[in-house]
Protein backbone atom coordinates (compact mmCIF):
# COMPACT_ATOMS: atom_id res chain seq x y z
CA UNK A 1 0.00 0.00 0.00
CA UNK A 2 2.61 2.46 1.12
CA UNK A 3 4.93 1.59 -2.33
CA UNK A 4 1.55 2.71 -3.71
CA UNK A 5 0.84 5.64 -2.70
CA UNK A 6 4.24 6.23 -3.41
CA UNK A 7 3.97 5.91 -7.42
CA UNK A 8 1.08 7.32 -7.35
CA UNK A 9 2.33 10.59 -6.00
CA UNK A 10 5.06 10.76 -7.98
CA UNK A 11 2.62 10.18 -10.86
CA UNK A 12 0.41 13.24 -10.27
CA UNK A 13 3.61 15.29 -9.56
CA UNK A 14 4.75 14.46 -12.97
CA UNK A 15 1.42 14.90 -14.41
CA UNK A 16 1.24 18.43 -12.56
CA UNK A 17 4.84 19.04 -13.76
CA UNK A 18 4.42 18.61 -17.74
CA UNK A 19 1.11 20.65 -17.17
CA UNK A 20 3.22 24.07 -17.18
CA UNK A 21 5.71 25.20 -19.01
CA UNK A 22 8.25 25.81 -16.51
CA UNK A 23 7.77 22.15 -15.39
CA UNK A 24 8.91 21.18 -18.70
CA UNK A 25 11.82 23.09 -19.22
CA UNK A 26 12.67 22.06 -15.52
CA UNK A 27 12.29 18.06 -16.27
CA UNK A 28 13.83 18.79 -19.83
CA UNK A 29 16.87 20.53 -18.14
CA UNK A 30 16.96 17.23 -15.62
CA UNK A 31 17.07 15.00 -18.38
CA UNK A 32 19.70 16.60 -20.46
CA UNK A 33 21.98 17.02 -16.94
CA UNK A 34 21.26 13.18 -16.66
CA UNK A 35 22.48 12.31 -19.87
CA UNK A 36 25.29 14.63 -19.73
CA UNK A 37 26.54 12.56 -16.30
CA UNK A 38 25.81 9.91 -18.38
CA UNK A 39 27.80 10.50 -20.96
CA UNK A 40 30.55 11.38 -18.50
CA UNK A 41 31.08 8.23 -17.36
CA UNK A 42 32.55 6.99 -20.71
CA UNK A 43 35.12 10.03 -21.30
CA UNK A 44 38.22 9.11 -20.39
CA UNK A 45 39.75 12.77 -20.12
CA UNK A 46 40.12 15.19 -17.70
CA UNK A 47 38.91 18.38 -19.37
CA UNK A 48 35.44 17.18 -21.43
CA UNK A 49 34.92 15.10 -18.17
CA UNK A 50 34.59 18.23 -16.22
CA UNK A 51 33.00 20.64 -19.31
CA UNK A 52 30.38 17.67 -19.17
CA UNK A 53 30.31 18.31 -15.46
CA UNK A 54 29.60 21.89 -16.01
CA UNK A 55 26.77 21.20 -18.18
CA UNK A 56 24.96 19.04 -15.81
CA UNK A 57 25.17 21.66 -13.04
CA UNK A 58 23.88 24.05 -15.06
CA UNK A 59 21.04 21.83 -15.84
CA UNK A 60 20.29 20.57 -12.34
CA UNK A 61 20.49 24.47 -11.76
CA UNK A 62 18.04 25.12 -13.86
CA UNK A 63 15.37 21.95 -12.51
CA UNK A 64 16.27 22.88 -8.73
CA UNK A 65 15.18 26.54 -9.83
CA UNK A 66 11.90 25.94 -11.35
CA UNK A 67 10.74 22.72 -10.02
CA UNK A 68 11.71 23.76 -7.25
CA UNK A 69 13.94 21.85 -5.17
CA UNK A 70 16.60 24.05 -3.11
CA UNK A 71 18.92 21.07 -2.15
CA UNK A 72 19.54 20.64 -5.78
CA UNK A 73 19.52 24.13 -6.45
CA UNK A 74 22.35 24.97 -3.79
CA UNK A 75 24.23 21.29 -4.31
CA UNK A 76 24.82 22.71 -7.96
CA UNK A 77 25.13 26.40 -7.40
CA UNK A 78 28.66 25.27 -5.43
CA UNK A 79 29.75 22.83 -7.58
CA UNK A 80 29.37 24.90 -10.89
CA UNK A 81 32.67 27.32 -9.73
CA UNK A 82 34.66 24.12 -8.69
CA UNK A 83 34.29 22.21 -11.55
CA UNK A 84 34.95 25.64 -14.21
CA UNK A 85 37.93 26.06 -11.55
CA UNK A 86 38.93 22.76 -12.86
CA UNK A 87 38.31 23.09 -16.16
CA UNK A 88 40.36 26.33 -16.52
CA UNK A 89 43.33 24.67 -14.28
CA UNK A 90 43.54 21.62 -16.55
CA UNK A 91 43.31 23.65 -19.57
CA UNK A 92 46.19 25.91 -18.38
CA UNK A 93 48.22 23.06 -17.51
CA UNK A 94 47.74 21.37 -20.99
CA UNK A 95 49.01 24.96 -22.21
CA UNK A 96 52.34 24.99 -20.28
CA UNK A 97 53.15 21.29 -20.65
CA UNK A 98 52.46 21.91 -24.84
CA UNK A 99 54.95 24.59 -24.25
CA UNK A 100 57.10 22.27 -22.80
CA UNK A 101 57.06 19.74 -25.28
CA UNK A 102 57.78 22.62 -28.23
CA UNK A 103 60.11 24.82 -26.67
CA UNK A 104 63.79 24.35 -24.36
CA UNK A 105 63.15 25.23 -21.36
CA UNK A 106 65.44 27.91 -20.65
CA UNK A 107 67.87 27.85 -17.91
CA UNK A 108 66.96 31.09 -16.58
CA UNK A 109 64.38 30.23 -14.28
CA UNK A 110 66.14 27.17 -13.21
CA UNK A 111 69.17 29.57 -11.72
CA UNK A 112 67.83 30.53 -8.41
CA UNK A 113 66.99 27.30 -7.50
CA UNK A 114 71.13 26.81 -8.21
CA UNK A 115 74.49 27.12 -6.43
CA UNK A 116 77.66 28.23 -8.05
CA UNK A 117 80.49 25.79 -8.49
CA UNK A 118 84.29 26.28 -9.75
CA UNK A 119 86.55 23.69 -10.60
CA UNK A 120 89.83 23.69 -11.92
CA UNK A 121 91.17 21.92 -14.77
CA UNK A 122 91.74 18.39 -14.42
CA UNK A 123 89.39 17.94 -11.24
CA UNK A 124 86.55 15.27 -11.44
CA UNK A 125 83.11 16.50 -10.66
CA UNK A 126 82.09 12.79 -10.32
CA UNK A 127 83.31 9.36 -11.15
CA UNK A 128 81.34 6.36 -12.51
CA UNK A 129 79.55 4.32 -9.92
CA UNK A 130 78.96 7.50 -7.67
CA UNK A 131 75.74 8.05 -6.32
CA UNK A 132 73.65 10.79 -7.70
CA UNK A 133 73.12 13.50 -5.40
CA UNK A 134 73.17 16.58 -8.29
CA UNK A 135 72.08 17.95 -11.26
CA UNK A 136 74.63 20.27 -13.21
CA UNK A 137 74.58 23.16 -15.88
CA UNK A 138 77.98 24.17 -16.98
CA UNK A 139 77.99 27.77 -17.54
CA UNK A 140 81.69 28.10 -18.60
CA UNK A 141 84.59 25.46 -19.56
CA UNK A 142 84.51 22.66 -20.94
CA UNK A 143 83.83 18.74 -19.40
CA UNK A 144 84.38 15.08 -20.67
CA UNK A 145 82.87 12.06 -20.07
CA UNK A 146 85.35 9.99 -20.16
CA UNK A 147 83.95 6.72 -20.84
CA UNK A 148 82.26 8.19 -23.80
CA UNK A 149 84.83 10.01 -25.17
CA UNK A 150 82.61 13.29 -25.75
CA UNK A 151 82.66 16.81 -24.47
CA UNK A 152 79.98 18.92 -23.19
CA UNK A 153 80.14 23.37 -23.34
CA UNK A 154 78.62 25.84 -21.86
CA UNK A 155 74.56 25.96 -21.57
CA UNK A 156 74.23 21.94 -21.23
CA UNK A 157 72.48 20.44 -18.20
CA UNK A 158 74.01 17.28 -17.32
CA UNK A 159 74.03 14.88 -14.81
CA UNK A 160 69.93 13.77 -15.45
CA UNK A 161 69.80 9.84 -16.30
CA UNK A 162 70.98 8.77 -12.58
CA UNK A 163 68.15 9.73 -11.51
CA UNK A 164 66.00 7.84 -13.15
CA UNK A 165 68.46 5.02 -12.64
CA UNK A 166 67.24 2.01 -10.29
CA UNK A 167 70.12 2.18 -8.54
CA UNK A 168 70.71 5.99 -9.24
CA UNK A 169 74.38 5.39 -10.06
CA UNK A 170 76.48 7.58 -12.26
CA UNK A 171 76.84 5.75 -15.50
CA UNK A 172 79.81 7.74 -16.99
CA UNK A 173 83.03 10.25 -14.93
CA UNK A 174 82.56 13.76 -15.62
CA UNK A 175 85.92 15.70 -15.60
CA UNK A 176 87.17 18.99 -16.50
CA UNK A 177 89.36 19.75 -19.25
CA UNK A 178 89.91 23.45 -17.85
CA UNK A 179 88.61 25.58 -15.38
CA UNK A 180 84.82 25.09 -15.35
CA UNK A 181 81.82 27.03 -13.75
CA UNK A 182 79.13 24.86 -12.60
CA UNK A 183 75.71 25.36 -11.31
CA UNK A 184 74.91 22.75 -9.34
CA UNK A 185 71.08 21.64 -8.33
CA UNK A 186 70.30 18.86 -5.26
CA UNK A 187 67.95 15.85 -5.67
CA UNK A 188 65.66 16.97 -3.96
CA UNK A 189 64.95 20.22 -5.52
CA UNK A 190 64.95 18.45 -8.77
CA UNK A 191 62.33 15.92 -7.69
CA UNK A 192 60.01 18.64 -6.41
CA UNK A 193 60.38 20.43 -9.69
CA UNK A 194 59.88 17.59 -11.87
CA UNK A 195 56.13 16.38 -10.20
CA UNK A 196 55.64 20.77 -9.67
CA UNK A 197 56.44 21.85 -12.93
CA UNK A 198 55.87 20.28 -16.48
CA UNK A 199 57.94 22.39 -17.74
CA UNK A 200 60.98 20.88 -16.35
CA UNK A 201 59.67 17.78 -16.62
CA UNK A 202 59.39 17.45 -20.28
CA UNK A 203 62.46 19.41 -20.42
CA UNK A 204 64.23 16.38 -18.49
CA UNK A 205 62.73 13.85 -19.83
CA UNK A 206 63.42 15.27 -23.48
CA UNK A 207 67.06 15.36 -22.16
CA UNK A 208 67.21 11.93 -20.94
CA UNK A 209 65.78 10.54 -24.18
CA UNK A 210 68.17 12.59 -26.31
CA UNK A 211 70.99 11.17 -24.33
CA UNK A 212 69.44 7.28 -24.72
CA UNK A 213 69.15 8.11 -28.24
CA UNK A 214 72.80 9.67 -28.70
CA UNK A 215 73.95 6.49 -27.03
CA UNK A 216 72.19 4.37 -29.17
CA UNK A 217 73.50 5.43 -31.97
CA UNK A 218 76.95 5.53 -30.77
CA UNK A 219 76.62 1.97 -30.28
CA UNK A 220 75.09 1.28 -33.64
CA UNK A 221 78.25 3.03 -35.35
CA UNK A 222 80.85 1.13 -33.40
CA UNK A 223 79.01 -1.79 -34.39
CA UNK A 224 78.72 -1.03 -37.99
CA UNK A 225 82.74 -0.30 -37.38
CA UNK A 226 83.85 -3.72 -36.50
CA UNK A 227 81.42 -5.65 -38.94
CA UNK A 228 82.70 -3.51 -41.73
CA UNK A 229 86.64 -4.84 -41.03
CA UNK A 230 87.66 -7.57 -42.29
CA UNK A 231 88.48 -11.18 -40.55
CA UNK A 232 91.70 -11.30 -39.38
């Protein structure tokens, strides 16, 4: 009896509803927030997630308004800025991480978080097998890696694949071939800025991809090298 009553209620207040115009738009409103939730649950990004999420605020806005139910008027009223908060957040962060796969990121704002370093000619800023504990941009001089047989100049960060290492080991010895200025950045820091700031994260991860690829191909040459001489 009580289901009933229940259905039948809900009956005459959907009767009463679709007899007005504002009912209609109200129910209307309902059903295209429904369909936009809906429709939400099979989007499997971020930003249309939450423009869908927008939508169906503004439609359950629109029903709490004129049906009218206040819960559902003031449950959507403060969840319309959060999700266009959200919205406007991703979108800015797509912005600066496309920015960051298109464009170096420049040192410039990477020097405060630095300390100055001078080494002499000679000296070994670190040896094969040490523990990673720095990042480095040489400003001035010139260093080798020895076990590569290449030089870095000024302007090139160095020092980045350790750190993605499992072990976090240095995989070549960096030494100077004259007097060198170094700034030097700790692990920490560079962690922080790497989950902070996808700007620096693409930038490192474009650096230790051009490095994997640069070895790569070093390898590929020396073994071109010795299958192109002849049996002894």
């Amino acid at each position: 009896m009580f289901a009933t009553e229940i259905v039948q209620r809900a009956v005459l207040t959907l009767v009463n509803t679709l007899s007005t115009p504002s009912g209609l738009v109200a129910l209307g409103s309902a059903g295209v927030a429904s369909a936009l939730i809906l429709a939400g649950t099979f989007v499997k990004t971020m930003i249309p997630l939450r423009w869908l999420a927008v939508g169906s605020n503004l439609g359950f806005m629109v029903y709490g308004a004129l049906f009218p139910s206040l819960p559902m008027l003031v449950l959507h009223t403060l969840l319309l800025p959060i999700n266009l908060y959200r919205v406007f957040e991703m979108a800015r962060l797509t912005r600066r991480v496309n920015a960051a796969a298109t464009h170096d990121a420049s040192d410039v704002w990477l020097r405060p978080y630095m300390r100055r370093r001078q080494l002499s000619a000679g000296q070994v800023l670190f040896r094969k097998g040490d523990l990673a504990d720095h990042l480095y941009l040489l400003t001035e001089g010139r260093i080798e890696l020895v076990e590569l047989g290449s030089e870095l100049g000024p302007g090139r960060i160095f020092g980045e694949i350790a750190f993605f290492a499992p072990d976090q080991r240095r995989t070549v010895t960096a030494r100077c071939l004259e007097p060198c200025q170094l700034l030097s950045i700790d692990e920490s820091t560079v962690r922080q800025l790497y989950f902070q700031n996808p700007e620096f994260g693409f930038h490192l991860m474009a650096l230790v991809a051009g490095r994997l690829t640069a070895d790569v191909r070093r390898l590929e040459s020396r073994l071109s090298e010795v299958a192109s001489q002849p049996p002894r």
